[in-house]
C-alpha atoms as a PDB file:
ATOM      1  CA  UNK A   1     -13.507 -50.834 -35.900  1.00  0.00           C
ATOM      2  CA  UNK A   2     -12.868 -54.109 -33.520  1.00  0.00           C
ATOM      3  CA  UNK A   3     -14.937 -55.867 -36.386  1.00  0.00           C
ATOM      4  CA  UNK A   4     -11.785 -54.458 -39.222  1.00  0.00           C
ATOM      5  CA  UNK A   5      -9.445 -58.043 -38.386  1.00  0.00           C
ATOM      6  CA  UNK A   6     -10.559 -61.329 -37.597  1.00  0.00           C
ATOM      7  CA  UNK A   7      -8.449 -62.134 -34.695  1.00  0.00           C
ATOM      8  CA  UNK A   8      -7.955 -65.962 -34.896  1.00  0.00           C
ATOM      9  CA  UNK A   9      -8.215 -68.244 -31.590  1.00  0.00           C
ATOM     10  CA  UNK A  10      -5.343 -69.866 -30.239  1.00  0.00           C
ATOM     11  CA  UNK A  11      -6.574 -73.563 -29.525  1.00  0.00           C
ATOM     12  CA  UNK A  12      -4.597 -75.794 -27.693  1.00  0.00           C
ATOM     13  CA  UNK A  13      -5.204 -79.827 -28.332  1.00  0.00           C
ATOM     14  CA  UNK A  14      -4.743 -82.755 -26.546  1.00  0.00           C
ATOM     15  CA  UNK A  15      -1.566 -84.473 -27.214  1.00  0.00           C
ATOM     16  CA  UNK A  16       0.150 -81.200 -28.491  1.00  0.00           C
ATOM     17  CA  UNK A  17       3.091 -81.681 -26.518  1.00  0.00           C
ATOM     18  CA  UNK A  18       5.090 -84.637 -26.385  1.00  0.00           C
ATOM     19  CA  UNK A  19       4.191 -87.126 -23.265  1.00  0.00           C
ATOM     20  CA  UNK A  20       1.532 -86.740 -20.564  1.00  0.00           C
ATOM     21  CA  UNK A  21       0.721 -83.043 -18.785  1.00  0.00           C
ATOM     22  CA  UNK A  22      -1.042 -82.638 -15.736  1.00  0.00           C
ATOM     23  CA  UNK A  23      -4.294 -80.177 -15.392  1.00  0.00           C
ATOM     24  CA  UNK A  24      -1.825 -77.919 -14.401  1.00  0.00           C
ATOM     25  CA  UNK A  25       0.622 -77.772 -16.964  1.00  0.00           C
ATOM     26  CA  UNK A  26      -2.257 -77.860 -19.318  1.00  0.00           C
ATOM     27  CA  UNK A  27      -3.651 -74.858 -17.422  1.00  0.00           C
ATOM     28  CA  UNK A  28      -0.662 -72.775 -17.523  1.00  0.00           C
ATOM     29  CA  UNK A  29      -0.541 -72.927 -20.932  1.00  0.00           C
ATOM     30  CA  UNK A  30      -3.909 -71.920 -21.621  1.00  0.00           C
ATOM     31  CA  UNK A  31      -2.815 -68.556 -19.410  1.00  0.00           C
ATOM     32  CA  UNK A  32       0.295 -68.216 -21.375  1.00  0.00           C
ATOM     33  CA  UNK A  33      -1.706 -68.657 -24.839  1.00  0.00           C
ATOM     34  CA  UNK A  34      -4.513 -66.315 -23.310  1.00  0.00           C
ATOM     35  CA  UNK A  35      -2.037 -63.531 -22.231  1.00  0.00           C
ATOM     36  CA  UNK A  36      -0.314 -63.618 -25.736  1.00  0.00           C
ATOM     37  CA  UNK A  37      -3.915 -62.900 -27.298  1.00  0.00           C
ATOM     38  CA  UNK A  38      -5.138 -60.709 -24.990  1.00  0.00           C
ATOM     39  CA  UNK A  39      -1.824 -58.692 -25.577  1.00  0.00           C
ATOM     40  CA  UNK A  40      -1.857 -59.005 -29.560  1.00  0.00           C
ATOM     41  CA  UNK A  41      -5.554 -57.403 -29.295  1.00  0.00           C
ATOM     42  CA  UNK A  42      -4.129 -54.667 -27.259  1.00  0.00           C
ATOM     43  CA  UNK A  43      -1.811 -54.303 -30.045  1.00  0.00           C
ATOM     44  CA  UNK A  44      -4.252 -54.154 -32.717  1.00  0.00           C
ATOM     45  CA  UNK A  45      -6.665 -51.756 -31.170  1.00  0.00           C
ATOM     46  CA  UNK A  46      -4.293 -49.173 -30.343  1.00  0.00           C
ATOM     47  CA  UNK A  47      -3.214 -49.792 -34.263  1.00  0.00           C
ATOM     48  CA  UNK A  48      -6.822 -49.288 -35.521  1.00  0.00           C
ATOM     49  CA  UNK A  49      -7.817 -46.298 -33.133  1.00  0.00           C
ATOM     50  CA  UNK A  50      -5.348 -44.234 -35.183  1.00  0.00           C
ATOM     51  CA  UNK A  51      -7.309 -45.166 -38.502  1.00  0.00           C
ATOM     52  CA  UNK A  52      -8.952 -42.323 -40.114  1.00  0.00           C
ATOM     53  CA  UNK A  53     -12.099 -43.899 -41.410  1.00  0.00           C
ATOM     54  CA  UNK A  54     -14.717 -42.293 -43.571  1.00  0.00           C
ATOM     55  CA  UNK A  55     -18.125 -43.177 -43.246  1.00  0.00           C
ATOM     56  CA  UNK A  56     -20.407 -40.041 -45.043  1.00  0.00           C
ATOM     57  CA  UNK A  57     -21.730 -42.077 -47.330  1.00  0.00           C
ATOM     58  CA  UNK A  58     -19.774 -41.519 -50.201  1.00  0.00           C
ATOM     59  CA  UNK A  59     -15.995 -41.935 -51.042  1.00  0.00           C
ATOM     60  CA  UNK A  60     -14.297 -40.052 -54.315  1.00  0.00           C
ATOM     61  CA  UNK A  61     -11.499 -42.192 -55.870  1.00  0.00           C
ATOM     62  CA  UNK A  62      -9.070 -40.922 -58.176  1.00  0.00           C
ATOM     63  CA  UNK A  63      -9.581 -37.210 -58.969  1.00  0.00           C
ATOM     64  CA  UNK A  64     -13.516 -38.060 -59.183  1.00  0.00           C
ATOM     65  CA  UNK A  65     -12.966 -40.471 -61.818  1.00  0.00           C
ATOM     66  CA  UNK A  66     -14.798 -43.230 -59.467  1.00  0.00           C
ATOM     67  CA  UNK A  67     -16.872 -42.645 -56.404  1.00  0.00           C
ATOM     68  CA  UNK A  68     -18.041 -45.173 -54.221  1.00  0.00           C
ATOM     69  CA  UNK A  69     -21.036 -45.401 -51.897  1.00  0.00           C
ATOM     70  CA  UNK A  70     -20.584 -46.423 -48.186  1.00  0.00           C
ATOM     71  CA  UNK A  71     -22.882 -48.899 -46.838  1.00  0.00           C
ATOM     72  CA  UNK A  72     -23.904 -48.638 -43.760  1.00  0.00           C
ATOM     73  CA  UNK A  73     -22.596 -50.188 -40.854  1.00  0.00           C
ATOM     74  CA  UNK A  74     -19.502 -49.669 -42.675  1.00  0.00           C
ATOM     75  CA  UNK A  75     -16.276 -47.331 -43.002  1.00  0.00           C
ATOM     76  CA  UNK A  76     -13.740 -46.705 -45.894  1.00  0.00           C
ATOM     77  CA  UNK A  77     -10.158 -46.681 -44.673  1.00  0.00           C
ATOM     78  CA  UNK A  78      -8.145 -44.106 -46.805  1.00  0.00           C
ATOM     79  CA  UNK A  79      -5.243 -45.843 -48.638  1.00  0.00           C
ATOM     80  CA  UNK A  80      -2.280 -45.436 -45.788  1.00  0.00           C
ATOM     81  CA  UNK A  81      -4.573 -47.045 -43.267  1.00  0.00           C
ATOM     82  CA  UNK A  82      -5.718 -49.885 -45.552  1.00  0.00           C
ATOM     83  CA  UNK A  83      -1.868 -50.466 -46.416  1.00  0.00           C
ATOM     84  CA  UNK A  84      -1.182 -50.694 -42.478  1.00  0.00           C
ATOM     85  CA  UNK A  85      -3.804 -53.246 -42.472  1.00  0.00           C
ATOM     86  CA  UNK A  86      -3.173 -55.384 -45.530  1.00  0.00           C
ATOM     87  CA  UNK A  87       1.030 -55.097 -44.924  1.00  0.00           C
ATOM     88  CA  UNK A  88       1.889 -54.630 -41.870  1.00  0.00           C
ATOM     89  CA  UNK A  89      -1.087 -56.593 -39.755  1.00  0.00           C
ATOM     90  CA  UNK A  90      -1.991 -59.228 -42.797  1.00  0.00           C
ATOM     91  CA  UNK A  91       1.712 -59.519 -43.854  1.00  0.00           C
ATOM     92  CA  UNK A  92       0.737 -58.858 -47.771  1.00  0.00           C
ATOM     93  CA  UNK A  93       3.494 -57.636 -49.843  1.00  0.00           C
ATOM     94  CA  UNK A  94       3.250 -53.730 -50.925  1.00  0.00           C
ATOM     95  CA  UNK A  95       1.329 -52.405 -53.385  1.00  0.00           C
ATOM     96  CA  UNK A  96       0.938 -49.253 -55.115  1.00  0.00           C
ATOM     97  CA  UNK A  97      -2.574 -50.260 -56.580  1.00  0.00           C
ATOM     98  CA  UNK A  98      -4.252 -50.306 -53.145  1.00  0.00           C
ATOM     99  CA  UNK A  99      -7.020 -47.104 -53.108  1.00  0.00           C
ATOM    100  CA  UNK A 100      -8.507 -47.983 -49.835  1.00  0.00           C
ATOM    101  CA  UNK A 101     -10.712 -50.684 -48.114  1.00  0.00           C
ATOM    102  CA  UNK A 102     -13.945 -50.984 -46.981  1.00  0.00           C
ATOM    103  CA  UNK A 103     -14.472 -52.678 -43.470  1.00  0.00           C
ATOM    104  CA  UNK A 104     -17.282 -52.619 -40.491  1.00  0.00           C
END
């Protein structure tokens, strides 16, 4: 489930911040921008290890009406866990059209 969210990077550059910083400044920024990711990952896997996540190799959609084969290496999140993931983490505006979400 670690695979579910692309976790971006935080990359500092050279002349980010106005004027000249020492290796140290420089340094304790890097910490400061490493603690704030390692903390949002925290975040996100206590999220995700709450998921529900099918993986049988088939998913029924809709009374029956569609049914959807599992790949695998891959998971189906049910359609509260896929909202959590497409609103709350990926900041998409609600939706009542969302059935669920495939992910590895």
């Amino acid at each position: 489930m670690r695979k579910l969210l692309v976790i971006p990077f935080l990359l500092i550059a050279n002349g980010l911040m106005a004027g000249e910083t020492s290796p140290e400044a420089e340094a304790d920024t890097m910490n400061i921008a490493l603690q704030e990711q390692i903390a949002y990952m925290m975040t996100l896997d206590s999220i995700v290890s709450t998921f529900e996540a099918d993986s049988s190799g088939k998913v029924e959609l809709f009374d029956g009406m569609v049914s959807l084969d599992i790949p695998e290496g891959f998971v189906f999140l049910k359609k509260e866990n896929a909202n959590t993931v497409l609103q709350d983490l990926w900041g998409n505006p609600p939706s009542t059209a969302t059935a669920g979400m495939y992910c590895n």
